[in-house]
PDB file of N, CA and C in Angstrom:
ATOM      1  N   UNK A   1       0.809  -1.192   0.000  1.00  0.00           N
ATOM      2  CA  UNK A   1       0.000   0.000   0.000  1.00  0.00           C
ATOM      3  C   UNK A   1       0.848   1.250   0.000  1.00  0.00           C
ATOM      4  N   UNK A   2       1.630   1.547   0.708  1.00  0.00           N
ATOM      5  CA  UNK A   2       2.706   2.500   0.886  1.00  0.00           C
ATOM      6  C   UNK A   2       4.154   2.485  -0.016  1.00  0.00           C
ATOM      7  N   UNK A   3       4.187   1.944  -1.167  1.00  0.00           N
ATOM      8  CA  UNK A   3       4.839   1.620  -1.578  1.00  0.00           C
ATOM      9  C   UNK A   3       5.782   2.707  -2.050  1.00  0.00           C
ATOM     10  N   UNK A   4       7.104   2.860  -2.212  1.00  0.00           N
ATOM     11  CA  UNK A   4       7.992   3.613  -2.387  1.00  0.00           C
ATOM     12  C   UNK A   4       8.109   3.905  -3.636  1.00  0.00           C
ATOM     13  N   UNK A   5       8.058   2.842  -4.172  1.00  0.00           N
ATOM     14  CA  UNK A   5       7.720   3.241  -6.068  1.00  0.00           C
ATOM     15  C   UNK A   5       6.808   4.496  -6.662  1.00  0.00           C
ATOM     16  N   UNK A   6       5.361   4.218  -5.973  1.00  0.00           N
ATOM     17  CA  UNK A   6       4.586   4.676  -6.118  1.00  0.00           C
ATOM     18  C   UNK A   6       5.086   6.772  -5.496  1.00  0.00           C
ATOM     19  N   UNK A   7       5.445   6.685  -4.446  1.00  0.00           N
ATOM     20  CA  UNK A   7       6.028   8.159  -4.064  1.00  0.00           C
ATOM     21  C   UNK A   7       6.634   8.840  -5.260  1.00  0.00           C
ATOM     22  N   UNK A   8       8.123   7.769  -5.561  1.00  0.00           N
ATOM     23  CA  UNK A   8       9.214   8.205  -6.366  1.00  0.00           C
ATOM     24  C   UNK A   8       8.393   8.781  -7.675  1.00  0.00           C
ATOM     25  N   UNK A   9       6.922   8.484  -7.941  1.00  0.00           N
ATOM     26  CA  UNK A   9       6.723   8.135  -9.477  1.00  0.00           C
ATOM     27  C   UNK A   9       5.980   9.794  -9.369  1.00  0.00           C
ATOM     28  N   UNK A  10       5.109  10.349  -8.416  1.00  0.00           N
ATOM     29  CA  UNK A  10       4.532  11.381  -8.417  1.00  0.00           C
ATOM     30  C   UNK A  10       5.231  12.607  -8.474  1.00  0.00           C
ATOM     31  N   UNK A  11       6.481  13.042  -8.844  1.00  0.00           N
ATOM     32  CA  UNK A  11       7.504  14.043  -9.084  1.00  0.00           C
ATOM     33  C   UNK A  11       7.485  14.055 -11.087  1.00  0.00           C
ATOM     34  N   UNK A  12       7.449  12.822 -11.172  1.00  0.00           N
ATOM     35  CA  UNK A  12       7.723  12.780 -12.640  1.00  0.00           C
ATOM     36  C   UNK A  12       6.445  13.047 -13.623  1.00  0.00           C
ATOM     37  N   UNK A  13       5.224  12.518 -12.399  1.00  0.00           N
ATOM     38  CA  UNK A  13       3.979  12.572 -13.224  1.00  0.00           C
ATOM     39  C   UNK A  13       3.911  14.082 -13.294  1.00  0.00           C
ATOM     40  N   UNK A  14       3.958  15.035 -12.401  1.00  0.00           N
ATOM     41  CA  UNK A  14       3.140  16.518 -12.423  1.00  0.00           C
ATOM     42  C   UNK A  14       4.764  16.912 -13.429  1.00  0.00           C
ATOM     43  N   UNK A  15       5.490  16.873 -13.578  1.00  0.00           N
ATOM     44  CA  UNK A  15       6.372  17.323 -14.190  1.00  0.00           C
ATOM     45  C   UNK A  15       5.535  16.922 -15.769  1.00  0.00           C
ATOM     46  N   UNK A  16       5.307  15.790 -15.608  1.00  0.00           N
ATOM     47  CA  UNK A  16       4.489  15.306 -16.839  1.00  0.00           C
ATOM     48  C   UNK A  16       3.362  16.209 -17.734  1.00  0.00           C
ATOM     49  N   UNK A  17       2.466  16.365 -16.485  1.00  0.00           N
ATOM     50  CA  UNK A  17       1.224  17.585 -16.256  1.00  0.00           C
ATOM     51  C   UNK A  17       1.741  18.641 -17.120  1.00  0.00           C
ATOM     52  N   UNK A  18       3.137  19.025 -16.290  1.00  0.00           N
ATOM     53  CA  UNK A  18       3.928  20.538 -16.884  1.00  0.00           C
ATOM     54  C   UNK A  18       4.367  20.649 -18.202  1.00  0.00           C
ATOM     55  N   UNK A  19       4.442  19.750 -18.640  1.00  0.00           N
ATOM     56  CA  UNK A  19       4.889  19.699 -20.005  1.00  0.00           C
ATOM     57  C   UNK A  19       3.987  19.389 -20.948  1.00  0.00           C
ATOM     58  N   UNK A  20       2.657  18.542 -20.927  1.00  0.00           N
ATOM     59  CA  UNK A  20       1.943  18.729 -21.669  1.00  0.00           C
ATOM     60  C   UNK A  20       0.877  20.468 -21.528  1.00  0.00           C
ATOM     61  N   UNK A  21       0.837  20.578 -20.391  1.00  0.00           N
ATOM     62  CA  UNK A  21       0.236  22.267 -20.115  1.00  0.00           C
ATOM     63  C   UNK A  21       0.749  23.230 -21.590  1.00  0.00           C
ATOM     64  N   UNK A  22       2.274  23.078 -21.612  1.00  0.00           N
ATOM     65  CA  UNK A  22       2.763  23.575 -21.954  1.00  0.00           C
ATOM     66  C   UNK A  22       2.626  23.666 -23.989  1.00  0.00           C
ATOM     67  N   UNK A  23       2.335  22.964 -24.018  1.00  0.00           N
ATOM     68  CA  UNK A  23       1.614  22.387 -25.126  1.00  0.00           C
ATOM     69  C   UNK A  23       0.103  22.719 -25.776  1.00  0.00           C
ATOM     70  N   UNK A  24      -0.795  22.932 -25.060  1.00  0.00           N
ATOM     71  CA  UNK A  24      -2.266  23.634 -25.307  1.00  0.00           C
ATOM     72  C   UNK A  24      -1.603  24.869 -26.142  1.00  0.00           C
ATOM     73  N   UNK A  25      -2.893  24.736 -26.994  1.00  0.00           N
ATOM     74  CA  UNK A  25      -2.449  26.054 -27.856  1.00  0.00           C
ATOM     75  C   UNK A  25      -4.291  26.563 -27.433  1.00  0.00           C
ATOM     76  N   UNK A  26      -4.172  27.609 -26.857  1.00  0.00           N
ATOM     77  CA  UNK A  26      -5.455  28.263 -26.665  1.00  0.00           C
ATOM     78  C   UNK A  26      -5.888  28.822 -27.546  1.00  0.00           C
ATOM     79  N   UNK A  27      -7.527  29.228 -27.896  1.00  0.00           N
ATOM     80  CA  UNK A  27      -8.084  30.302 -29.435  1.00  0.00           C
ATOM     81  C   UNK A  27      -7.604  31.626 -28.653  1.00  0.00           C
ATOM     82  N   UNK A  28      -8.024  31.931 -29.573  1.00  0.00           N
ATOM     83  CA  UNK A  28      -8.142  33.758 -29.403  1.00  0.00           C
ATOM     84  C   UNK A  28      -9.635  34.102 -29.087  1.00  0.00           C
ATOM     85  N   UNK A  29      -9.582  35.579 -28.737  1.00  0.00           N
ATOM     86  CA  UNK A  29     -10.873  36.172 -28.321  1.00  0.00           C
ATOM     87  C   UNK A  29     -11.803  36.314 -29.078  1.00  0.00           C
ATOM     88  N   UNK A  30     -11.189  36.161 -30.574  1.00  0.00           N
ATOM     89  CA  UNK A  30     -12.534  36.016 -31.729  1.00  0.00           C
ATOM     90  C   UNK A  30     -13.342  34.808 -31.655  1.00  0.00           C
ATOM     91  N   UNK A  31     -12.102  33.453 -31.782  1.00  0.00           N
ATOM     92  CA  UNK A  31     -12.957  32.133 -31.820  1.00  0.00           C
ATOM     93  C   UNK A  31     -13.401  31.797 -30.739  1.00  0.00           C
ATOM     94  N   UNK A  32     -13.133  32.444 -29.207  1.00  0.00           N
ATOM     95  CA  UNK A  32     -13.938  32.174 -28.112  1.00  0.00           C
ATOM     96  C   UNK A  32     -15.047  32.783 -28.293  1.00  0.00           C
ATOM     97  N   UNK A  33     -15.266  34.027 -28.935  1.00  0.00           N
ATOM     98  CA  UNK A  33     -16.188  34.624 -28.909  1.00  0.00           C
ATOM     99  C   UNK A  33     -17.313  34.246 -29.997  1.00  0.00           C
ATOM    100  N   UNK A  34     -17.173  33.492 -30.978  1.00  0.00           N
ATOM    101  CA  UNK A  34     -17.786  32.970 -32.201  1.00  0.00           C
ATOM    102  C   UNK A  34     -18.236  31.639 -31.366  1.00  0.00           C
ATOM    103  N   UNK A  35     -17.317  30.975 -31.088  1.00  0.00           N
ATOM    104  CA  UNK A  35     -17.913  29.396 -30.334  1.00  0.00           C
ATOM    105  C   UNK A  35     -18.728  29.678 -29.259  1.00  0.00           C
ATOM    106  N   UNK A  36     -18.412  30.339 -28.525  1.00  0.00           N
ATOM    107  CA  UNK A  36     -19.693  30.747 -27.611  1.00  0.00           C
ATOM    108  C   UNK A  36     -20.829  31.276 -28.416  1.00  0.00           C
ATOM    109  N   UNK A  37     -21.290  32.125 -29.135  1.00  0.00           N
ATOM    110  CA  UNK A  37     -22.261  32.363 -29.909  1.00  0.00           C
ATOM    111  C   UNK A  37     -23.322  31.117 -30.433  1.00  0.00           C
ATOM    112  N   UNK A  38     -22.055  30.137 -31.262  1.00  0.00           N
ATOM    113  CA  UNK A  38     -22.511  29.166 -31.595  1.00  0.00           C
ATOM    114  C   UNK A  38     -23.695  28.274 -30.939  1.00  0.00           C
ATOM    115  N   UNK A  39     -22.627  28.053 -29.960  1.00  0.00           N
ATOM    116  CA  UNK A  39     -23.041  27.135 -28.727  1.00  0.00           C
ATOM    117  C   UNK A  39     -24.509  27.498 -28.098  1.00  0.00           C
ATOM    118  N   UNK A  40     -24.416  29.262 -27.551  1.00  0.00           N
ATOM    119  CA  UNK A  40     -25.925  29.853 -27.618  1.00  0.00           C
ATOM    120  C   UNK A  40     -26.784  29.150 -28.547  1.00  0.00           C
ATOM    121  N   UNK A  41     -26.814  29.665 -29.654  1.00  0.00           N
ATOM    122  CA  UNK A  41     -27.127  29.649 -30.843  1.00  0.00           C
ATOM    123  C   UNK A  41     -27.889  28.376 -31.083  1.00  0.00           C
ATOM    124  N   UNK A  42     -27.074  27.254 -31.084  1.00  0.00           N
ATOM    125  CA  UNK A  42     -27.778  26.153 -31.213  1.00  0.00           C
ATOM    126  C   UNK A  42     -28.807  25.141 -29.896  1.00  0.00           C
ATOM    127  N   UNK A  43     -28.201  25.968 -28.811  1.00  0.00           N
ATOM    128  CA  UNK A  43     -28.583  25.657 -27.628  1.00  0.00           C
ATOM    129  C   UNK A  43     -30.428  26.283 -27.576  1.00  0.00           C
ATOM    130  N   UNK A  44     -30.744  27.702 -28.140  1.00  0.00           N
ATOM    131  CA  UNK A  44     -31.925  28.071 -28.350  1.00  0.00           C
ATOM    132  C   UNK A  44     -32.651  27.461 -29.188  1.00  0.00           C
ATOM    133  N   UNK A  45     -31.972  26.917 -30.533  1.00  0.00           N
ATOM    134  CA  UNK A  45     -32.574  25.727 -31.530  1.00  0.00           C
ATOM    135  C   UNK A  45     -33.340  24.596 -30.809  1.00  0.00           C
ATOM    136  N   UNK A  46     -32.248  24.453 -30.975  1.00  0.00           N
ATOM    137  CA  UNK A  46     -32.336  22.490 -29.842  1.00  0.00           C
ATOM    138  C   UNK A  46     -33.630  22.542 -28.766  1.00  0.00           C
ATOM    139  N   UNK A  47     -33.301  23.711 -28.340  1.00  0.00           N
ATOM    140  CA  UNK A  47     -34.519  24.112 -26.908  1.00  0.00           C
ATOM    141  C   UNK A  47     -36.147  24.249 -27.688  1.00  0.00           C
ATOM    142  N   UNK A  48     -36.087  24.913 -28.365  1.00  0.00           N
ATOM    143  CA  UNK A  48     -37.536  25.367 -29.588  1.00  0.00           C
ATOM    144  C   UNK A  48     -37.871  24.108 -30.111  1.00  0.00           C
ATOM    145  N   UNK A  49     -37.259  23.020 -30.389  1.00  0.00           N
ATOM    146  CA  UNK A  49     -37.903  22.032 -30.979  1.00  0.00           C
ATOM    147  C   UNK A  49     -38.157  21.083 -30.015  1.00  0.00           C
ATOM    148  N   UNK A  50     -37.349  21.072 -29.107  1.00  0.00           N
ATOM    149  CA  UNK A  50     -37.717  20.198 -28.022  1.00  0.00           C
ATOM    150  C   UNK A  50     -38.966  20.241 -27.207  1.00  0.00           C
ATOM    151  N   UNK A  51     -38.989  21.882 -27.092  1.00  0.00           N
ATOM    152  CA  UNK A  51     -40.188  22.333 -26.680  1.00  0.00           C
ATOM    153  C   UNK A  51     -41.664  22.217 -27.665  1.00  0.00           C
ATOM    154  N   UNK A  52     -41.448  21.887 -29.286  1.00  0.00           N
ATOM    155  CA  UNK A  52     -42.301  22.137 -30.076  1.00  0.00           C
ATOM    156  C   UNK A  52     -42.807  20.694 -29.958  1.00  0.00           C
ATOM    157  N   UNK A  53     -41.489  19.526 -29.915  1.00  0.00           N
ATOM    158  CA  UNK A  53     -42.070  18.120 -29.784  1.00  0.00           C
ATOM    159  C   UNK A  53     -43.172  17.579 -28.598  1.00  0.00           C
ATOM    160  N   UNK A  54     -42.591  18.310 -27.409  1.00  0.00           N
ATOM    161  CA  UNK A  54     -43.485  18.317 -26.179  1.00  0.00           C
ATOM    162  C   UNK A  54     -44.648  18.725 -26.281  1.00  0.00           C
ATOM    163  N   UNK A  55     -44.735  19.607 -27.195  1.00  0.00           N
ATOM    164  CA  UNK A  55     -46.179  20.487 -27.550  1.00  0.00           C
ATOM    165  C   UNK A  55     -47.321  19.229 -28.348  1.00  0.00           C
ATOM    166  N   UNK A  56     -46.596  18.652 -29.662  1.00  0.00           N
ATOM    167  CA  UNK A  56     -47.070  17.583 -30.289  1.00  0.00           C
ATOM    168  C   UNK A  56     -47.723  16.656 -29.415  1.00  0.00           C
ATOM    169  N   UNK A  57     -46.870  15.913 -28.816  1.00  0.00           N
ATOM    170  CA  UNK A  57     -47.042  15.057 -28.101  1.00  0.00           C
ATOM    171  C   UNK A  57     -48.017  14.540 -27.080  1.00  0.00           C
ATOM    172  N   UNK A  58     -48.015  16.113 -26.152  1.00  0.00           N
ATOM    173  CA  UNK A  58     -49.149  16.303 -25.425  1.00  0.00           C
ATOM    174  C   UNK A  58     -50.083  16.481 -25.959  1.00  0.00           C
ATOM    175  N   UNK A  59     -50.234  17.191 -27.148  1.00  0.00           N
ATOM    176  CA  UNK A  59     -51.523  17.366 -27.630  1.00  0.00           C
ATOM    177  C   UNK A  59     -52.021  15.534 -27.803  1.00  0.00           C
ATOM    178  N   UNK A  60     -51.015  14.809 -28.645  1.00  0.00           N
ATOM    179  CA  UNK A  60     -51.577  13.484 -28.955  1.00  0.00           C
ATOM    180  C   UNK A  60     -51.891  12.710 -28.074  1.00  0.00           C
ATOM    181  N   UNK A  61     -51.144  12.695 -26.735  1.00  0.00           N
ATOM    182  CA  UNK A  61     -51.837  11.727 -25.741  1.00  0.00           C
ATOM    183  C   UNK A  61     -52.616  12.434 -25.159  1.00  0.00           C
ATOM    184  N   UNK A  62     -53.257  13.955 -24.983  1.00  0.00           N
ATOM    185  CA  UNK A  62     -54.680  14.123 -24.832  1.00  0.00           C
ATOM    186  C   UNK A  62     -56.020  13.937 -25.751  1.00  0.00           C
ATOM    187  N   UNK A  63     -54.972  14.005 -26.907  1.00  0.00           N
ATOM    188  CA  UNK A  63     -56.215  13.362 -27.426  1.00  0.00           C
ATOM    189  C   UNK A  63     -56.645  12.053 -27.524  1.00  0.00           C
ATOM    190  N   UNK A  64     -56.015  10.725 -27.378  1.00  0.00           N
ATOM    191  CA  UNK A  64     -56.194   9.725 -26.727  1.00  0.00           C
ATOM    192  C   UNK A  64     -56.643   9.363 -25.866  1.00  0.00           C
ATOM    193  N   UNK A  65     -56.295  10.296 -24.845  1.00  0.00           N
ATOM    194  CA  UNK A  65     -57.051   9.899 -23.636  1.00  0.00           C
ATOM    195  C   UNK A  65     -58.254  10.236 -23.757  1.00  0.00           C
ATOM    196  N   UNK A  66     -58.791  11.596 -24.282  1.00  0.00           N
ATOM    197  CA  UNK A  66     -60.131  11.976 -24.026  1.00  0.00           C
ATOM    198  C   UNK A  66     -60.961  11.111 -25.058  1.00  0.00           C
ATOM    199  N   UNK A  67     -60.958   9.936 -25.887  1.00  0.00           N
ATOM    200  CA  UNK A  67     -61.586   9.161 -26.809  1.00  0.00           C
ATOM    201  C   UNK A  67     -62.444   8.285 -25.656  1.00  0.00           C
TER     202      UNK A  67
END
């Protein structure tokens, strides 16, 4: 459980961490600002039809039921 291996190995891993960090290439403030839009964007879509299917739906199993 305590194994010494395991100690020795956690110096090399975050060093590990550090070097891939180092590596991310981040967007810029345009494409953060476009992908967020997006993301809105399709998030209000997605929401409108979801909401339009719910609309369907209910209508059809009330009308079922009331037969």
């Amino acid at each position: 459980m305590g194994d010494s291996a395991e100690k020795k190995a956690s110096p090399g891993f975050f060093k590990g961490v550090k070097a891939e960090f180092k590596k991310i290439v981040w967007p810029d403030r345009q494409a953060t600002l476009r992908q967020s839009i997006a993301v809105v964007a399709i998030s209000i879509v997605v929401g409108v039809i979801i909401a339009i299917l719910d609309y369907i739906v209910k209508y059809g199993v009330n009308f079922i039921t009331s037969i």
